[in-house]
PDB file of N, CA and C in Angstrom:
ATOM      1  N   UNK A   1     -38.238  -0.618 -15.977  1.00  0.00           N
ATOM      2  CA  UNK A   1     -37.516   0.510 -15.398  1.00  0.00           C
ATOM      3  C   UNK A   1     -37.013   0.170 -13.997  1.00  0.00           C
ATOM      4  N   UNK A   2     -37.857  -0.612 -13.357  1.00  0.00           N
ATOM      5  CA  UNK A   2     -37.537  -0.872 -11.902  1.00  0.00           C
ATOM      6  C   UNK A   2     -36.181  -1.964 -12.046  1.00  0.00           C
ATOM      7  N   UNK A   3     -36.182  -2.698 -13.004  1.00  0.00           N
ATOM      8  CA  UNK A   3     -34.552  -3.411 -13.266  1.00  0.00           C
ATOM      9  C   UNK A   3     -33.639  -2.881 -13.032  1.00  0.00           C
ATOM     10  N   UNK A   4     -33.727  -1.375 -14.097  1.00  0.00           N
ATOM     11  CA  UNK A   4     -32.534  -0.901 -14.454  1.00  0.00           C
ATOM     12  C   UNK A   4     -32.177  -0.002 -13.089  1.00  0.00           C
ATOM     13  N   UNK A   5     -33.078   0.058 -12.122  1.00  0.00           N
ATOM     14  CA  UNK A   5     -33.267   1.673 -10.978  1.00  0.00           C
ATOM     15  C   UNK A   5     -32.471   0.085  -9.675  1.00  0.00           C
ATOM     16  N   UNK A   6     -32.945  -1.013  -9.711  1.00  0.00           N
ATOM     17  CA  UNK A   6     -31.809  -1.712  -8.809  1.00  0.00           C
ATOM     18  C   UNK A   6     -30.046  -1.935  -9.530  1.00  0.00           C
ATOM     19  N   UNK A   7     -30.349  -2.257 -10.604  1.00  0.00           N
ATOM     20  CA  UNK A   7     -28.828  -2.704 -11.399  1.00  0.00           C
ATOM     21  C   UNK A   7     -28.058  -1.026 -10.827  1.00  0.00           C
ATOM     22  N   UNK A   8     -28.646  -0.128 -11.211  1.00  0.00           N
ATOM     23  CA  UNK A   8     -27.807   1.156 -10.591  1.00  0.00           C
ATOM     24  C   UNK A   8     -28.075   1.481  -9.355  1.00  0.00           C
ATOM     25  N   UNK A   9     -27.851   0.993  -8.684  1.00  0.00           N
ATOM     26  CA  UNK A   9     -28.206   1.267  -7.123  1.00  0.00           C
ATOM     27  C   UNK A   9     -27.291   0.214  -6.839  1.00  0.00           C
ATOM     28  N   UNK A  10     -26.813  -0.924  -7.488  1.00  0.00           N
ATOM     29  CA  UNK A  10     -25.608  -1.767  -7.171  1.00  0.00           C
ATOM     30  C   UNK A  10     -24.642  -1.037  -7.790  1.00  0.00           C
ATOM     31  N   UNK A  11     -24.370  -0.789  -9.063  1.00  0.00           N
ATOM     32  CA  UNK A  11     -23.436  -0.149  -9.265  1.00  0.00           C
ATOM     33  C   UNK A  11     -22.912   1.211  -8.977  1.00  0.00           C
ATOM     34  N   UNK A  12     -23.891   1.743  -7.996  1.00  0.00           N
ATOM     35  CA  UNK A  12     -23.118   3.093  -7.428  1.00  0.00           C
ATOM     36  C   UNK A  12     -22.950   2.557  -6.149  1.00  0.00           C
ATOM     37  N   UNK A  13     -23.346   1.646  -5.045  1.00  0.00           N
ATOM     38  CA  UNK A  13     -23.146   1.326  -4.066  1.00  0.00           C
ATOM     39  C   UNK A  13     -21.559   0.165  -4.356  1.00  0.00           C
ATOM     40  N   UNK A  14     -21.504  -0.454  -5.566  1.00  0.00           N
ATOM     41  CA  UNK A  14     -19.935  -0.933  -5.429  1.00  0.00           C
ATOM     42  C   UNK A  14     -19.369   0.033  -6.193  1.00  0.00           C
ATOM     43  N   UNK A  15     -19.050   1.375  -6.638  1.00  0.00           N
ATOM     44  CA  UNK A  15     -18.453   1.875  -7.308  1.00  0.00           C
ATOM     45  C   UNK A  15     -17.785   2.746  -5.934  1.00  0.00           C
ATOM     46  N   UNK A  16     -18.870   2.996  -4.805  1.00  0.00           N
ATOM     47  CA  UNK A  16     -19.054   3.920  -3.273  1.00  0.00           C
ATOM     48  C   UNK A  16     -17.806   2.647  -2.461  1.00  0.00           C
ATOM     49  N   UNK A  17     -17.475   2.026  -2.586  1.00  0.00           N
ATOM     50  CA  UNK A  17     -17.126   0.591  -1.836  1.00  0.00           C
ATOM     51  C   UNK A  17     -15.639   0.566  -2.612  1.00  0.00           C
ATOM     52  N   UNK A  18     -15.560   1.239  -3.546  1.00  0.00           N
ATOM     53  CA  UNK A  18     -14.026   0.938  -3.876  1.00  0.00           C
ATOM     54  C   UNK A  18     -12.833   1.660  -3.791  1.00  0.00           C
ATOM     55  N   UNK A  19     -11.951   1.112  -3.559  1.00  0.00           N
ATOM     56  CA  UNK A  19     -10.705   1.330  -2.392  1.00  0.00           C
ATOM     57  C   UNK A  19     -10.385   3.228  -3.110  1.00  0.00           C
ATOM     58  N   UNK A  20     -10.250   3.551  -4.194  1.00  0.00           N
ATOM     59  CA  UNK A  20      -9.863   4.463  -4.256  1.00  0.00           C
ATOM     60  C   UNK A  20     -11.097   5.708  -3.582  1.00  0.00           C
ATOM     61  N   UNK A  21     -12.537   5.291  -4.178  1.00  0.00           N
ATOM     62  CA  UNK A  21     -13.178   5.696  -3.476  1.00  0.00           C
ATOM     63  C   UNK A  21     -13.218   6.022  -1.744  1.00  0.00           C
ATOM     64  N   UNK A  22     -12.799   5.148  -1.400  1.00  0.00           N
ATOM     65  CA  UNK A  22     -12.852   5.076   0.134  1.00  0.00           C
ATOM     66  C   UNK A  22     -11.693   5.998   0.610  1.00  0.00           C
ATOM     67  N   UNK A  23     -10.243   5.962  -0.273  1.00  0.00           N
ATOM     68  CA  UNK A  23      -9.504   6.963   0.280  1.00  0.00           C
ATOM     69  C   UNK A  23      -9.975   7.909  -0.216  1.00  0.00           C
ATOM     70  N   UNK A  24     -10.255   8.312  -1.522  1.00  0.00           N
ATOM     71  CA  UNK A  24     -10.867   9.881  -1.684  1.00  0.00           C
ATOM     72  C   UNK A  24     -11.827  10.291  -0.699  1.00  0.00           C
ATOM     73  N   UNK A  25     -12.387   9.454  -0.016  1.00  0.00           N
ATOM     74  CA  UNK A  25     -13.262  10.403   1.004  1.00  0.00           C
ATOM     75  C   UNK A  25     -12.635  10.636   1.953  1.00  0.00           C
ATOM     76  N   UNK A  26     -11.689   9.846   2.577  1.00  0.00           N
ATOM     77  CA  UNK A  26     -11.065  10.404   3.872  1.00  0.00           C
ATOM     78  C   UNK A  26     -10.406  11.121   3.687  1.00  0.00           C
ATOM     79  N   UNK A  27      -9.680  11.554   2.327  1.00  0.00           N
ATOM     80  CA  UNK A  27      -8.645  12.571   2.567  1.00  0.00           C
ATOM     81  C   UNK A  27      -9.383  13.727   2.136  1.00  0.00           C
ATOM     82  N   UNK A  28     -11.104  14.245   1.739  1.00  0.00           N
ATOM     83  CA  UNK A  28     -11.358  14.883   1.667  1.00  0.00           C
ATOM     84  C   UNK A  28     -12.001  15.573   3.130  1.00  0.00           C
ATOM     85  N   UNK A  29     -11.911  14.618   3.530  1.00  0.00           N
ATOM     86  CA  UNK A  29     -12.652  14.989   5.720  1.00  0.00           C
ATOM     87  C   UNK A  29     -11.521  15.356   5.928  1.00  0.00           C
ATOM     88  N   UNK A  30     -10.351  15.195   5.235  1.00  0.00           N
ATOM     89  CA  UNK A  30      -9.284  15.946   6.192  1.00  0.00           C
ATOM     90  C   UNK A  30      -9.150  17.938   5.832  1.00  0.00           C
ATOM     91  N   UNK A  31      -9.279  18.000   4.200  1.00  0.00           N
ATOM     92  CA  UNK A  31      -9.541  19.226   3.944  1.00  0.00           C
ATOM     93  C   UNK A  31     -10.800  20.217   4.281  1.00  0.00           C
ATOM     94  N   UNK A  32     -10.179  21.021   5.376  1.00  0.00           N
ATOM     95  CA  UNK A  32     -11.106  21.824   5.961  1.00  0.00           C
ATOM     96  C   UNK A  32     -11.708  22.926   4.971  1.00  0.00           C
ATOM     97  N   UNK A  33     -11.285  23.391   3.354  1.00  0.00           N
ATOM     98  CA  UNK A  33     -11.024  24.473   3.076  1.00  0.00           C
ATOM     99  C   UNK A  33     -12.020  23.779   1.760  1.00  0.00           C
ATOM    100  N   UNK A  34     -12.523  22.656   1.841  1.00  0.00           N
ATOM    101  CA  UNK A  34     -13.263  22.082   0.734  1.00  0.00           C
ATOM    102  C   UNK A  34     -14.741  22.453   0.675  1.00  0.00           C
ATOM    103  N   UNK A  35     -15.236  23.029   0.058  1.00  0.00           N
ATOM    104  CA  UNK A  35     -17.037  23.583   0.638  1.00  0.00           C
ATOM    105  C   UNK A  35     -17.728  22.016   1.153  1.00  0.00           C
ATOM    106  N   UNK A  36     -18.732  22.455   1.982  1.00  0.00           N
ATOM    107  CA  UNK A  36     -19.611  20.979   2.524  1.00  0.00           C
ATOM    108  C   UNK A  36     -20.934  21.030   2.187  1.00  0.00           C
ATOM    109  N   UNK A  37     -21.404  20.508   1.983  1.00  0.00           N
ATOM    110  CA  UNK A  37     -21.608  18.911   2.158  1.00  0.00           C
ATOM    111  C   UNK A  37     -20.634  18.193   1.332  1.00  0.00           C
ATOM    112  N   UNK A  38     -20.566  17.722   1.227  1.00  0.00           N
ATOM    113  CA  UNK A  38     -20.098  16.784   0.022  1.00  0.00           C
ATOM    114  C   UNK A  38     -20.886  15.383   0.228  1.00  0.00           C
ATOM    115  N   UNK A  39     -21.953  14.745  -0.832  1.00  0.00           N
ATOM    116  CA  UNK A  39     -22.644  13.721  -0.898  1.00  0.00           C
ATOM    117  C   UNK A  39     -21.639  12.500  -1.161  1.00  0.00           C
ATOM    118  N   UNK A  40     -22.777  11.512  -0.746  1.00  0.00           N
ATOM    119  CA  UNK A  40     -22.054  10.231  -0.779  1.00  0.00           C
ATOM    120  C   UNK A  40     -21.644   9.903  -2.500  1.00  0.00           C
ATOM    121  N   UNK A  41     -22.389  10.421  -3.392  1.00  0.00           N
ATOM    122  CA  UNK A  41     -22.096   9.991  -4.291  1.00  0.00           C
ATOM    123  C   UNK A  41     -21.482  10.770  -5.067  1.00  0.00           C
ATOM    124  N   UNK A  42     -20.429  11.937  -4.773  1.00  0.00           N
ATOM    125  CA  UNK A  42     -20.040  12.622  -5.345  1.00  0.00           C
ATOM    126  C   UNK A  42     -18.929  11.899  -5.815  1.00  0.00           C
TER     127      UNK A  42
END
């Protein structure tokens, strides 16, 4: 179990790392009208 709990912990940390990802978050810091928090892994 502990395999599979690192293999996904890479694949949400490069899935968090990719370019579309990275603009979807900034253009969501720009919408003020979006409820917050919004998590890293949303």
């Amino acid at each position: 179990v502990e395999n599979g709990n690192t293999e996904l912990e890479g694949l949400r940390k490069a899935n968090a790392e990719h370019p579309i990802e990275v603009t979807g978050k900034k253009l969501r810091d720009l919408m003020s009208w979006v409820d917050r928090p919004i998590t890293e892994t949303a």
